[in-house]
Protein backbone atom coordinates (compact mmCIF):
# COMPACT_ATOMS: atom_id res chain seq x y z
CA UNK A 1 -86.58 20.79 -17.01
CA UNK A 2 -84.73 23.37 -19.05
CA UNK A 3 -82.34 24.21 -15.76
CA UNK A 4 -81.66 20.27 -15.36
CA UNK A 5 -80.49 19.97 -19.04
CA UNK A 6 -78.25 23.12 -18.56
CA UNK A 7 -76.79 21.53 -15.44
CA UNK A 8 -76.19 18.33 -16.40
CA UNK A 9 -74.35 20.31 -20.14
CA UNK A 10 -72.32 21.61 -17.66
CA UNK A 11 -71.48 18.17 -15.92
CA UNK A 12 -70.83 16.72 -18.56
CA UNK A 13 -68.72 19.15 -20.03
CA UNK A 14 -66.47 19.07 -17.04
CA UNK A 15 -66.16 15.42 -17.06
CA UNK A 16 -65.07 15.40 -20.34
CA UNK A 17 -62.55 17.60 -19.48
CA UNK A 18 -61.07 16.24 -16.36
CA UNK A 19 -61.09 12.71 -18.94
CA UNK A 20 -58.90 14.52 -21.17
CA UNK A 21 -56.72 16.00 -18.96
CA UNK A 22 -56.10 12.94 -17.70
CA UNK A 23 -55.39 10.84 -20.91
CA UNK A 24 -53.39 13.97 -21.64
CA UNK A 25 -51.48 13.29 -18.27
CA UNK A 26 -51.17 9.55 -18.70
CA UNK A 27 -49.88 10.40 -22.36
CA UNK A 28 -46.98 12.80 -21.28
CA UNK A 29 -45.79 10.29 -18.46
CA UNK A 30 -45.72 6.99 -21.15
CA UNK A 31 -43.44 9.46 -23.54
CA UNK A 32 -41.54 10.12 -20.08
CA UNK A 33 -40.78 7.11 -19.22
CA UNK A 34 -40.12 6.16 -23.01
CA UNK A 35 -37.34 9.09 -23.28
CA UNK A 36 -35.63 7.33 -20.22
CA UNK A 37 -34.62 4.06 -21.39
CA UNK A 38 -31.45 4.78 -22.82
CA UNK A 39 -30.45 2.97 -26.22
CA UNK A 40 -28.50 0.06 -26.21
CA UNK A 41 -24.85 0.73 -27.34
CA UNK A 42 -24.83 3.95 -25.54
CA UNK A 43 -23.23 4.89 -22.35
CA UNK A 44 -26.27 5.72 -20.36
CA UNK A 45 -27.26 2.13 -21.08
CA UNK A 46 -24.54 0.29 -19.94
CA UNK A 47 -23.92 2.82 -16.80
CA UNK A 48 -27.82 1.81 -15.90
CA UNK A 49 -27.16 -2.17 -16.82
CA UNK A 50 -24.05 -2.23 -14.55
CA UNK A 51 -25.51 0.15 -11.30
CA UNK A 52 -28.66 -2.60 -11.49
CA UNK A 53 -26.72 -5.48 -11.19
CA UNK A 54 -23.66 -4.62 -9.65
CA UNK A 55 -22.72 -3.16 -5.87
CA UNK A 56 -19.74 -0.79 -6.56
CA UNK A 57 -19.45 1.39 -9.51
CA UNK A 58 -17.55 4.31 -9.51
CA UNK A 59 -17.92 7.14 -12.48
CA UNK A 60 -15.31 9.52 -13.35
CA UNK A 61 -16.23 12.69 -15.28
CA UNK A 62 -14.87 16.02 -16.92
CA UNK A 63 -16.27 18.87 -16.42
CA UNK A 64 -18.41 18.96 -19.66
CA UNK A 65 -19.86 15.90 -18.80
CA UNK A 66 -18.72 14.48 -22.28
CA UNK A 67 -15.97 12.21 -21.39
CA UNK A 68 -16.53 9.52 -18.95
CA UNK A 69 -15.32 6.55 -17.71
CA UNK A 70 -17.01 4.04 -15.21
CA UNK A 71 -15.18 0.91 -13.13
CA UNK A 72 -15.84 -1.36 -10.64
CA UNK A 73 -14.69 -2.42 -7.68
CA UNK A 74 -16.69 -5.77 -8.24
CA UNK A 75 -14.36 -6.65 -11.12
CA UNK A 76 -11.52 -5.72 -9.80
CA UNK A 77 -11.00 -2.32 -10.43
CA UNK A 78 -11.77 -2.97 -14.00
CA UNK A 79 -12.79 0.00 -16.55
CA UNK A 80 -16.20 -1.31 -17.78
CA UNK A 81 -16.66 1.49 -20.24
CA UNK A 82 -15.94 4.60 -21.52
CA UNK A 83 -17.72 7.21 -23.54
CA UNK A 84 -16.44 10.54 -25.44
CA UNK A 85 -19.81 11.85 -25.77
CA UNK A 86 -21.57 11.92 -22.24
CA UNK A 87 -24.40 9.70 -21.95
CA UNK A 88 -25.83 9.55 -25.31
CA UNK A 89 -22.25 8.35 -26.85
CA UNK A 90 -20.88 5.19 -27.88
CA UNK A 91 -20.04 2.80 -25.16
CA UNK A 92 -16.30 2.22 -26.04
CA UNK A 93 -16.04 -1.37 -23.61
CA UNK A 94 -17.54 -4.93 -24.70
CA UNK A 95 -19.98 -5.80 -21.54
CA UNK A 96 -21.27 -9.42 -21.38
CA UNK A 97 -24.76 -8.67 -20.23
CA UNK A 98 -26.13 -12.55 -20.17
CA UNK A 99 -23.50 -13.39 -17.76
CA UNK A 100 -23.54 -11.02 -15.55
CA UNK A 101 -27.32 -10.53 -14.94
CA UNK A 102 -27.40 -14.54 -14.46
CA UNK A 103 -24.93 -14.15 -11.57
CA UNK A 104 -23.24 -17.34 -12.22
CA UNK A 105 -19.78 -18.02 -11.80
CA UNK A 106 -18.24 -20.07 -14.09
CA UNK A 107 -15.51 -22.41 -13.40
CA UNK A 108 -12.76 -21.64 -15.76
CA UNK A 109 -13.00 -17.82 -16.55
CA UNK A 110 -15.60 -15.20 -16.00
CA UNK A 111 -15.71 -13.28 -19.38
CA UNK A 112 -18.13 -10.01 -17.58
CA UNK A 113 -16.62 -8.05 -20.19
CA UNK A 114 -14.67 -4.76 -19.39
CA UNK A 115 -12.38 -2.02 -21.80
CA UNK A 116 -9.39 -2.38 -19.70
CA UNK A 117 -8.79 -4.72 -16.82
CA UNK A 118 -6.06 -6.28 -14.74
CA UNK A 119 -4.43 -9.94 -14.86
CA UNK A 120 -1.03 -11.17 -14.61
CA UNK A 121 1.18 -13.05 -16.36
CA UNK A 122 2.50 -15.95 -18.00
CA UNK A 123 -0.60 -17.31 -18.93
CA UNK A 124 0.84 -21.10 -20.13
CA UNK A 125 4.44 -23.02 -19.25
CA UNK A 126 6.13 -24.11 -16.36
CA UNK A 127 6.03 -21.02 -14.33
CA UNK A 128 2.23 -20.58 -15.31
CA UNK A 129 -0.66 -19.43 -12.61
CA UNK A 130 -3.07 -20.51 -14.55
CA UNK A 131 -2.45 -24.37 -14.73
CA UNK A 132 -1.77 -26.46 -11.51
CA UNK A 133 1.67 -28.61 -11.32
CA UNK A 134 1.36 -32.23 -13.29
CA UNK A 135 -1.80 -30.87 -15.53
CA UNK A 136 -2.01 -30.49 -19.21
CA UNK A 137 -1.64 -27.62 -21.28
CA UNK A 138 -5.96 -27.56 -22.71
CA UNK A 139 -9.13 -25.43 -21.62
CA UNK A 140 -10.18 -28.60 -19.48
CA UNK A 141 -7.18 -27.72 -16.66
CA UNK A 142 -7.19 -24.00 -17.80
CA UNK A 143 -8.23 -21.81 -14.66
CA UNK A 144 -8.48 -17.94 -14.13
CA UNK A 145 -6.85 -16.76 -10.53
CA UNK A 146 -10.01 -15.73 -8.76
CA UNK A 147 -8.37 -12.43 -7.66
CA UNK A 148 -8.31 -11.55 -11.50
CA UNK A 149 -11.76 -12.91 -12.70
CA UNK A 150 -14.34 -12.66 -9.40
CA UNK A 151 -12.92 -11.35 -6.05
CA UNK A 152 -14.17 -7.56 -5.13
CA UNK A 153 -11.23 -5.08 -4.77
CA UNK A 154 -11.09 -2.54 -2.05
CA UNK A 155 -12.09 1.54 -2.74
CA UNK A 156 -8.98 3.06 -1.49
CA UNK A 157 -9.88 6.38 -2.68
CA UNK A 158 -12.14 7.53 -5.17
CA UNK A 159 -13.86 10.78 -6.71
CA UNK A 160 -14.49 12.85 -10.04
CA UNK A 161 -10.67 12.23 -11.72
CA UNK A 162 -9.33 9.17 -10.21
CA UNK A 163 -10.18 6.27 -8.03
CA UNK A 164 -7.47 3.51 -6.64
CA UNK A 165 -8.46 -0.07 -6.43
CA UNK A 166 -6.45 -2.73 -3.91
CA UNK A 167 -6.01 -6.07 -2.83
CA UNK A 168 -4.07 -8.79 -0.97
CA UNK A 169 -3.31 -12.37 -2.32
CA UNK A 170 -1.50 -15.74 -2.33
CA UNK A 171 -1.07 -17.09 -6.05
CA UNK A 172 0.99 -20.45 -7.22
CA UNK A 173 2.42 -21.28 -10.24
CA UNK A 174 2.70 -24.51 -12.14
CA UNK A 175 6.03 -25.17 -10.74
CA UNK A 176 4.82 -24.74 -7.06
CA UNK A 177 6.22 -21.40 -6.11
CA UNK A 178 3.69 -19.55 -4.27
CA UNK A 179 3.93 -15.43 -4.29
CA UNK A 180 2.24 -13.39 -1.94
CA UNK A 181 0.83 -10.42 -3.98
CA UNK A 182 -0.45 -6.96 -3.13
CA UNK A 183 -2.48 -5.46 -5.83
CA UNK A 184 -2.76 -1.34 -6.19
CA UNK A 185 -4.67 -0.39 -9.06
CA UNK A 186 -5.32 3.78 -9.90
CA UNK A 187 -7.44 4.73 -12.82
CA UNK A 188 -7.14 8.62 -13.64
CA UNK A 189 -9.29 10.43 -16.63
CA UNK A 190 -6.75 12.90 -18.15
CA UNK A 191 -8.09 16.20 -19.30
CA UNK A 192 -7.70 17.07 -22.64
CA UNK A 193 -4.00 19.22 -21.89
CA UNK A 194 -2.79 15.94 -20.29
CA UNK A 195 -3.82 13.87 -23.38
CA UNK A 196 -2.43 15.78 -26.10
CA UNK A 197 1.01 15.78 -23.84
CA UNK A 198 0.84 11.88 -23.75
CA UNK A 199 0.21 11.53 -27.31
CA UNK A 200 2.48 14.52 -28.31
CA UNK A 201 0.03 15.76 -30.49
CA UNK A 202 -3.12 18.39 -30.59
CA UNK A 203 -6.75 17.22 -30.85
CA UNK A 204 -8.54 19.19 -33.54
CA UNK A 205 -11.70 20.62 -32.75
CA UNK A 206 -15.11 18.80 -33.23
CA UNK A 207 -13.29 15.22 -32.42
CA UNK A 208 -14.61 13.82 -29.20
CA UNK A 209 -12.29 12.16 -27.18
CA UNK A 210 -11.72 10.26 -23.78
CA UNK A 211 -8.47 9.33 -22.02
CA UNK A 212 -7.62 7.13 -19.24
CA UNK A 213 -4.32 6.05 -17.64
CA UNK A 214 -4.06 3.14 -15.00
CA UNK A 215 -1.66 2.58 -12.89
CA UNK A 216 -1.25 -0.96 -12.30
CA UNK A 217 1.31 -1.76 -8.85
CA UNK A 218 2.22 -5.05 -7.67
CA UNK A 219 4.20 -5.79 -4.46
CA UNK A 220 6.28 -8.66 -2.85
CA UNK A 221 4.51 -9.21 0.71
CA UNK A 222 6.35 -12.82 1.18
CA UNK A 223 8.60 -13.77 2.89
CA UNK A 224 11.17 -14.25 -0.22
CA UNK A 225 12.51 -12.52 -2.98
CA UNK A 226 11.12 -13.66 -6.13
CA UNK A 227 13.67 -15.46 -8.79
CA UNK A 228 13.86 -15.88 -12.76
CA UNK A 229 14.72 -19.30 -11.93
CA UNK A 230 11.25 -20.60 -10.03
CA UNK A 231 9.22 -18.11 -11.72
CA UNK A 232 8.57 -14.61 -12.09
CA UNK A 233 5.04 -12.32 -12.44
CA UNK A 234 3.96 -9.35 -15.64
CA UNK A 235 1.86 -7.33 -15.06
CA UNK A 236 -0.96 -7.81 -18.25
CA UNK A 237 -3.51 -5.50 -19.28
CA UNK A 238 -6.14 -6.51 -21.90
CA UNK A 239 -8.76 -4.14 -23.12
CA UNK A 240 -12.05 -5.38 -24.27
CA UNK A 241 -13.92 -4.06 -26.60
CA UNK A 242 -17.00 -3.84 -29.44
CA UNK A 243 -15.91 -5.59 -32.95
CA UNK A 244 -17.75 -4.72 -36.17
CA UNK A 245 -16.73 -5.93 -39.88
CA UNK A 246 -15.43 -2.72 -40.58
CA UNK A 247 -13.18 -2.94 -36.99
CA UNK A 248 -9.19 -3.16 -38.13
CA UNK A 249 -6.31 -3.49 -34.91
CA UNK A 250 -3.01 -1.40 -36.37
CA UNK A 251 0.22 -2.32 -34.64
CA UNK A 252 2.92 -0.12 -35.78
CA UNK A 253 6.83 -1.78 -35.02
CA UNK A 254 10.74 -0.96 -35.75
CA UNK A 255 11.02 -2.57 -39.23
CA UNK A 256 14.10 -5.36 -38.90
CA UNK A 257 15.43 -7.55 -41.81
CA UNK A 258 13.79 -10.78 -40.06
CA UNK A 259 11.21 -8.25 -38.20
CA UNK A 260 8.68 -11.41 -39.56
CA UNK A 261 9.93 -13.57 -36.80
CA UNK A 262 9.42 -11.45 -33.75
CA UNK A 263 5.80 -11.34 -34.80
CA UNK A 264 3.48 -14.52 -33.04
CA UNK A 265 0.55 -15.51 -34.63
CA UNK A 266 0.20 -18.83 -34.33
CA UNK A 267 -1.71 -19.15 -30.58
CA UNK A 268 -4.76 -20.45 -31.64
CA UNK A 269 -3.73 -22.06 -34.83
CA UNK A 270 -2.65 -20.15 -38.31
CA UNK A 271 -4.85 -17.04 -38.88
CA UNK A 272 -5.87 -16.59 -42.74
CA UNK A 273 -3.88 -13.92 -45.09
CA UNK A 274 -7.27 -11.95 -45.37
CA UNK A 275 -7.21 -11.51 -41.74
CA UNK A 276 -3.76 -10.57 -41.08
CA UNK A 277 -1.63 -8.30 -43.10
CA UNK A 278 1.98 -7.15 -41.96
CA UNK A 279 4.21 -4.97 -44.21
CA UNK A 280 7.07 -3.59 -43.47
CA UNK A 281 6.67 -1.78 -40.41
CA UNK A 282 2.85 -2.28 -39.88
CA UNK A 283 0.54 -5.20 -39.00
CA UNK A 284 -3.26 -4.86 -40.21
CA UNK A 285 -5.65 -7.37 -37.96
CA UNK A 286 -8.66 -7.87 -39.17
CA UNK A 287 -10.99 -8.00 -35.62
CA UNK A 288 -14.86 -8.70 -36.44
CA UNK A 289 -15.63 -10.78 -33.71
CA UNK A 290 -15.93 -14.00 -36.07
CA UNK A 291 -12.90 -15.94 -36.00
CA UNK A 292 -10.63 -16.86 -33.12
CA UNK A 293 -7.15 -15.71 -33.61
CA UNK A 294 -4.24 -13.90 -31.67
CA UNK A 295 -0.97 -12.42 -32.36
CA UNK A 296 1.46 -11.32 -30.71
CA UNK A 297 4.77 -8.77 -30.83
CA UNK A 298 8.27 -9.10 -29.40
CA UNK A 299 9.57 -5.89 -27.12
CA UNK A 300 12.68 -6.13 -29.63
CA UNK A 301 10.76 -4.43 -32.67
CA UNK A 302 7.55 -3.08 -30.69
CA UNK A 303 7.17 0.44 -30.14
CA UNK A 304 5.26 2.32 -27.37
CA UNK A 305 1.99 2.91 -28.85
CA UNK A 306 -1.03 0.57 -30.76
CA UNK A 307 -4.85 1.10 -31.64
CA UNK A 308 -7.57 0.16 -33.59
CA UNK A 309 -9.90 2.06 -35.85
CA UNK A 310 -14.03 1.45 -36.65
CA UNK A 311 -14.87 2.44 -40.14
CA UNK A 312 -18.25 1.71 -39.64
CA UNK A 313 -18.75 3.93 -36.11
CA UNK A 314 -15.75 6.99 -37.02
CA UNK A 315 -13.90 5.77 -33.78
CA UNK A 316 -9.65 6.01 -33.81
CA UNK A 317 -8.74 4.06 -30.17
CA UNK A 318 -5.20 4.08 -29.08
CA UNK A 319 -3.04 2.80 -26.43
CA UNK A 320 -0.05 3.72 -25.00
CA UNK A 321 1.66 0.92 -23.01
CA UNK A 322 5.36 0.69 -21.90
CA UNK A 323 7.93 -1.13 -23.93
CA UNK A 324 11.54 -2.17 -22.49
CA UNK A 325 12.78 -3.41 -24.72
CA UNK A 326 15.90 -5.35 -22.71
CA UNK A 327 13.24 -6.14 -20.34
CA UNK A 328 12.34 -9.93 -19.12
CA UNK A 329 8.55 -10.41 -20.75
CA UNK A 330 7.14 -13.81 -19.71
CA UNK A 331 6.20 -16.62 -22.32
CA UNK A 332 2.38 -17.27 -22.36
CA UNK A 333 2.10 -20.67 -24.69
CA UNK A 334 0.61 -23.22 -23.51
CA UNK A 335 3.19 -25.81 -23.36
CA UNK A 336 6.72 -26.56 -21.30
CA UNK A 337 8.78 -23.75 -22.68
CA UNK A 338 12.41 -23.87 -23.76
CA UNK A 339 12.69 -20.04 -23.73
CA UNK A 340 10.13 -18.89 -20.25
CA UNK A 341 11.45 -15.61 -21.18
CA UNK A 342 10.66 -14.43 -24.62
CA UNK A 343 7.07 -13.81 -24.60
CA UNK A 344 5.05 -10.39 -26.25
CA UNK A 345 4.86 -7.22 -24.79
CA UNK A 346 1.70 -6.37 -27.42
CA UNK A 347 -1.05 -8.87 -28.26
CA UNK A 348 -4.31 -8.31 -30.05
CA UNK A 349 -6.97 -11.12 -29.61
CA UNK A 350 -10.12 -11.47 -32.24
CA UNK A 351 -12.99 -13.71 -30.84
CA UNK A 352 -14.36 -16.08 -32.54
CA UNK A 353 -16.57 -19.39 -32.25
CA UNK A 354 -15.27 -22.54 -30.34
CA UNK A 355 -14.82 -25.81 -31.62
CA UNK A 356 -18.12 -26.46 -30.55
CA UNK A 357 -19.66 -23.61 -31.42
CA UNK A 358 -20.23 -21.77 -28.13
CA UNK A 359 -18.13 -18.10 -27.90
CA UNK A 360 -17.13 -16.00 -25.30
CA UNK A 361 -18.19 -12.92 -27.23
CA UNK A 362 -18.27 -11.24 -29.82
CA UNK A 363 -15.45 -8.94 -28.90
CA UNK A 364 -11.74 -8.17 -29.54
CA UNK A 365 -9.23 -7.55 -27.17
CA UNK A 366 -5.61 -5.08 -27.33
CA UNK A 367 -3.25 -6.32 -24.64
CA UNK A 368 0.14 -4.88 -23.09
CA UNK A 369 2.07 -6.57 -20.68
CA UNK A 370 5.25 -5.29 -17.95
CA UNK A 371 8.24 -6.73 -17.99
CA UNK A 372 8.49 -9.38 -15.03
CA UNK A 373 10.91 -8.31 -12.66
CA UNK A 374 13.18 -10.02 -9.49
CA UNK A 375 11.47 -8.49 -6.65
CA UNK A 376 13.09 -8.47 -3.38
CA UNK A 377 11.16 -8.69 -0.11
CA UNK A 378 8.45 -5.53 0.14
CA UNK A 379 9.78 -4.39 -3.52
CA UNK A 380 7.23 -2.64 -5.46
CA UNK A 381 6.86 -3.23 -9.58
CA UNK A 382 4.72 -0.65 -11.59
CA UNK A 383 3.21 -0.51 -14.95
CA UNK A 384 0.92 2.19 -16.48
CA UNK A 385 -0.99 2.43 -19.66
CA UNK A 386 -3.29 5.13 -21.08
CA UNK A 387 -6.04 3.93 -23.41
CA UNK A 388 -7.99 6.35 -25.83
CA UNK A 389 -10.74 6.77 -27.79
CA UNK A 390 -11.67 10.04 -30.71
CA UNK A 391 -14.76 9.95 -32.70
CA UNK A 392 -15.48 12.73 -35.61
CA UNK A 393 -14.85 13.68 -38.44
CA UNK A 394 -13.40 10.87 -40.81
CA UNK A 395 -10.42 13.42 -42.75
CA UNK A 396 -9.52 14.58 -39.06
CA UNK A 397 -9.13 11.36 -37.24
CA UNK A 398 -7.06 10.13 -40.13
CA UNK A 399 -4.58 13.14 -39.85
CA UNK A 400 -4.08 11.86 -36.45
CA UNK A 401 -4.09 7.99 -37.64
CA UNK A 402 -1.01 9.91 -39.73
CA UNK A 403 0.73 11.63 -36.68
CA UNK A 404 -0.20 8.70 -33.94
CA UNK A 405 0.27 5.92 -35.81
CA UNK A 406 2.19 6.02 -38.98
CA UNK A 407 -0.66 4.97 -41.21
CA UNK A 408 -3.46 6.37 -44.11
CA UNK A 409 -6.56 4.87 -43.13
CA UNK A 410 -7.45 4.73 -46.54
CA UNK A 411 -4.68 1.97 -46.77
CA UNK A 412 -6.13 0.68 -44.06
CA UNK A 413 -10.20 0.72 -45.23
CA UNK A 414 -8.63 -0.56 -48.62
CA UNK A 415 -7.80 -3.72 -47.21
């Protein structure tokens, strides 16, 4: 009896054991699999989001691993995102996650989100290509040129630094002229050498950062040169990204006695003095995501550069578009123009509820645009912008605020 109790002790005890090991096991796998689902608002959780649901993503990486930036050829070449902190950092780009799980297509626009994407101009008018010939100027006839909202672009060439994005279309404007487009789009991450050559300034150390240029081509394939008189094409860039309350747009221009009047900011109706500032030779936007508004500013006093900083997140963004400022820039109201040719070369868009209460967002948007240009048969029209983003130290990024943009962001928080 005495030499069953001691063998069954010993059972026992090595059932017990093999239990704990494996509640021990089951325990370290549950934390596993915990650690691995990244936090929303990061970069690792939008890179996941958009590899489940989409087909073809492309990432571009430094060597560090720190700054990256991730597009799609589903989207048209679009930059989703961006980080300046590898996978654990803030997710610069405003992704709409509801619409593109659901896989819908809706009919007028497809707002999937994205920090930088492609679409060309004018927007509204007679030489529109977003309204068809005979229909009014409202949301109901308003429609987005499915080669800028849901066709797939071709991977011309992609890997680590760059990746080029095309595509060959047919487009027709409100006044019936139809333009036979090709589409080259090259995204390149610039190391942080090329950046601080861009910006003509150094990036102290600590600050995070991540830079981007595209290259944005567009080429007559008709059969026709294209004429100012039945219409001509821009080349429009819009940037979407994350609002907060503490989120401020900053549009430096070229101060001018009646510098007031090259400024629009009427698109969507009058926007509120406590959501618009402009002095001098600075405009303050106010872009929380909670009311619509847009403004807009005339090549004659804009200059090359614009950004936006988040108080609440420590994150200076800036963009460098291309101003000419003799150039041609297409007129985007909606309504039969009297001057097609006077439109903005820098926009910033705030989102905000409808009129019945749906929205898009929230998210706000910085926009460039090309001139438009007379292209002749097989001509070729480029425009490039590099967009931006530092995160650090508060007394650091405003030094560059300073340098970059002309502006205290004290002044700026103060408003």
């Amino acid at each position: 009896m005495k030499k069953f109790t001691i063998g069954f002790f010993w059972i026992s005890l090595l059932c017990l054991c093999a239990a704990c090991s494996n509640n021990a096991t089951t325990k370290t796998e549950t934390t596993t699999d915990t650690l691995k689902v990244p936090e929303k608002g990061t970069y690792a959780y939008d890179a996941a989001f958009l590899k489940k649901n989409t087909r073809s993503i492309v990432e571009l990486q430094d060597a560090t691993g720190a700054s990256k930036v991730l597009l799609s050829a589903d989207y048209q070449g679009r930059v989703m995102t961006s980080t300046a902190a590898g996978d654990s950092g803030n997710s610069f780009g405003w992704i709409n996650y509801k619409l593109i799980e659901s896989g819908e297509k809706k009919q007028h626009m497809n707002p999937v989100g994205g920090e930088e994407r492609f679409w060309m101009g004018p927007e509204g008018g007679q030489y529109s290509i977003y309204f068809k010939k005979g229909d009014s100027f409202n949301y109901d006839h308003w429609f987005v040129p499915t080669v800028i909202d849901t066709v797939t672009y071709d991977i011309v060439q992609s890997d680590k630094s760059q990746a080029t994005f095309s595509k060959n279309t047919e487009v027709t404007n409100y006044s019936g002229t139809v333009f036979t487009v090709g589409i080259t789009r090259k995204i390149s991450l610039l190391s942080k050498s090329q950046l601080e050559e861009k910006l003509k300034t150094t990036i102290p150390a600590g600050v995070g950062f991540v830079g981007f240029e595209s290259d944005n081509q567009v080429k007559n394939n008709g059969t026709t040169d294209w004429k100012k008189s039945s219409g001509l094409l821009s080349i429009w860039i819009l940037c979407m990204m994350n609002p907060s309350d503490e989120t401020k747009v900053v549009i430096p221009f070229h101060h001018l006695t009646n510098s007031r009047s090259y400024i629009t900011d009427n698109y969507f109706g009058s926007i509120p003095a406590n959501r618009l500032l402009v002095k001098d030779s600075v405009l303050y936007f106010r872009c929380d995501g909670k009311a619509r508004g847009k403004i807009g500013i005339s090549p004659l006093i804009a200059k090359p550069i614009t950004g936006s900083y988040d108080f609440k997140k420590n994150i200076l963004s800036i963009l460098i578009p291309e101003v000419d400022k003799n150039g041609t820039y297409v007129n985007s109201k909606w309504e039969i123009q009297k001057q097609p040719y006077k439109g903005d070369v820098i926009n910033s868009y705030n989102d905000g509820p409808l009129a019945d209460g749906t929205q898009m967002g929230p998210f706000y948007e910085i926009e460039s645009s090309s001139a438009a240009k007379e292209l002749k048969k097989g001509e070729v029209q480029e425009y490039k912008q590099t967009t931006c983003h530092f995160q650090g130290d508060y007394h650091a990024l405003n030094e560059m605020a300073k340098q970059l943009l002309g502006i205290n962001l004290d002044d700026v928080k103060a408003w």
